[in-house]
Protein backbone atom coordinates (compact mmCIF):
# COMPACT_ATOMS: atom_id res chain seq x y z
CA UNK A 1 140.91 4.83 24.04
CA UNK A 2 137.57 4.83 25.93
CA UNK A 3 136.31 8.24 26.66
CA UNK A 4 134.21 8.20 30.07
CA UNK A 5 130.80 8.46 28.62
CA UNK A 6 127.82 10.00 30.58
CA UNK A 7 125.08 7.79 30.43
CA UNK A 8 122.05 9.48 29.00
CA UNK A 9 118.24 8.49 30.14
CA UNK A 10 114.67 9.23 28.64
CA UNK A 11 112.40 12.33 30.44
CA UNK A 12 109.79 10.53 31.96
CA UNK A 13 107.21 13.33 30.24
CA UNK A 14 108.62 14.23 27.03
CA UNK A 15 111.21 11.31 26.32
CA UNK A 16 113.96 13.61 25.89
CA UNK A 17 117.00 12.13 26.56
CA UNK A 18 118.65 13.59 29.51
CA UNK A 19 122.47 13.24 31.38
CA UNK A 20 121.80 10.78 34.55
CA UNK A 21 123.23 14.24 36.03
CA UNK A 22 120.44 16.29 35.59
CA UNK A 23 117.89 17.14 37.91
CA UNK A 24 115.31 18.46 36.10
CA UNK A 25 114.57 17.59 31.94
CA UNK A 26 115.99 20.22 30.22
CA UNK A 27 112.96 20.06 27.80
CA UNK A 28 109.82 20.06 29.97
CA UNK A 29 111.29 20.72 33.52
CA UNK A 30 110.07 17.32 35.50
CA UNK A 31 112.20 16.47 37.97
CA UNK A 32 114.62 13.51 37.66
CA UNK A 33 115.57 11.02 40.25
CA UNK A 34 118.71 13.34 41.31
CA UNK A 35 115.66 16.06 41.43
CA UNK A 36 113.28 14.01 43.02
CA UNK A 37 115.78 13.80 45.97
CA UNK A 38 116.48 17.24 46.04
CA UNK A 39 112.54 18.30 46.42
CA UNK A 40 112.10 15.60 49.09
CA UNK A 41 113.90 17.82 51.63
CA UNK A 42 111.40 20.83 51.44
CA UNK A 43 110.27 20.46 54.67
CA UNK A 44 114.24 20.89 55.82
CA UNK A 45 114.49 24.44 54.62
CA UNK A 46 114.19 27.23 57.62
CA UNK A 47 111.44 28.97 55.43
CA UNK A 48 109.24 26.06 56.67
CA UNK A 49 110.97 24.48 59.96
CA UNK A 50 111.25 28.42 61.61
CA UNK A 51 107.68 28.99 61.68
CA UNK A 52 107.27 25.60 62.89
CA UNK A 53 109.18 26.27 65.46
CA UNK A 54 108.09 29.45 66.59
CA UNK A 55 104.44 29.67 65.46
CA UNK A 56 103.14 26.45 64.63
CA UNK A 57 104.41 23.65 66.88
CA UNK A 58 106.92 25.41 69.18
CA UNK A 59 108.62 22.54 70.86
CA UNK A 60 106.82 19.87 69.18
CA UNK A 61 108.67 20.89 65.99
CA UNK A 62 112.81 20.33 67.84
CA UNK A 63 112.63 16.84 65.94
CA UNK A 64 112.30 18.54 62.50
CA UNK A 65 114.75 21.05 63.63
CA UNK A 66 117.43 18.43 64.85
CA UNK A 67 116.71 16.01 61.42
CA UNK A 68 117.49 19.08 58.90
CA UNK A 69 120.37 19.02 56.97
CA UNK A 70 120.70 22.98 56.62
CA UNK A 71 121.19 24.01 59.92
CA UNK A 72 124.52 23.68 61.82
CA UNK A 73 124.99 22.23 65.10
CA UNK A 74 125.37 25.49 67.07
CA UNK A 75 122.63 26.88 65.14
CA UNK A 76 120.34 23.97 66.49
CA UNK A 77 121.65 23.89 69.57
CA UNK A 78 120.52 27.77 69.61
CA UNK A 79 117.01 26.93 68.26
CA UNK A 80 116.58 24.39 71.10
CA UNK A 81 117.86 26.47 73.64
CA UNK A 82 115.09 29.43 72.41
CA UNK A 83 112.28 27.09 71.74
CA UNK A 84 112.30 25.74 75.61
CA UNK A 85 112.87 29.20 77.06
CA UNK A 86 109.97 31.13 74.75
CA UNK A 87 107.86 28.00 75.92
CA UNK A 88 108.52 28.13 79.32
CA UNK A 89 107.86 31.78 79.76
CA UNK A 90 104.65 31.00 77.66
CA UNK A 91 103.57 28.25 80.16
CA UNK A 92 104.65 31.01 83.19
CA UNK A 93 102.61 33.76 81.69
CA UNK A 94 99.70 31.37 81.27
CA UNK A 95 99.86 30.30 85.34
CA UNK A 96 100.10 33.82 86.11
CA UNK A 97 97.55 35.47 84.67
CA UNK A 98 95.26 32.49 85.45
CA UNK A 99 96.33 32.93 88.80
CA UNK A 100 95.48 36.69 88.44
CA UNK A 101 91.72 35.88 87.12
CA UNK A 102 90.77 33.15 89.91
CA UNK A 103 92.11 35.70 92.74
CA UNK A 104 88.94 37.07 93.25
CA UNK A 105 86.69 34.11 92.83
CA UNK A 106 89.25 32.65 95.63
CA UNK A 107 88.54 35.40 97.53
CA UNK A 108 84.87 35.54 97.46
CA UNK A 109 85.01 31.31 98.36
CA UNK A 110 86.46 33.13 101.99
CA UNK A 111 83.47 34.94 102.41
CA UNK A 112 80.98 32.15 102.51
């Protein structure tokens, strides 16, 4: 009988022979293929596409947000729908208080 047989490569580092499985050499810890794949997605993870979001880019960043793999649908709905309202009360508050500061300048045009 033929047992199903793993197939087994060479670490890229160390030549250790490692299980096509693997993600990482079990001898020197460089990432395989599978692992390569895996660390490819960093900039998915919410530890990097929040901030984005909310610090960083603000709306700018909704393409990251909607191309991640770990975040549901309602949860990026909900993003989106936060991102546009935090950025249109930013662009509000910016009007305003511009508004505020050219009041008097405005007002001293009138007197001329």
């Amino acid at each position: 009988m033929n047992d199903p047989v793993t197939p087994q490569l060479a670490c890229r580092r160390c030549k250790t022979a490692i299980d096509a499985s693997d993600n990482y050499c079990r001898q020197c810890g460089t990432p395989t293929a599978v692992g390569e794949t895996a660390l490819a997605a960093w900039w998915e993870g919410p530890w990097v596409v929040l901030p984005l979001l909310f610090v960083v880019l603000g709306p700018l960043a909704l393409p990251l947000l909607w191309r991640s793999r770990r975040f549901t649908r309602p949860w990026k709905i909900a993003l989106s729908v936060v991102v546009v309202v935090v950025t249109l009360y930013a662009v509000w508050q910016v009007w305003y208080t511009l508004n505020q500061l050219l009041e008097p300048l405005l007002q001293l045009d009138k007197l001329h």
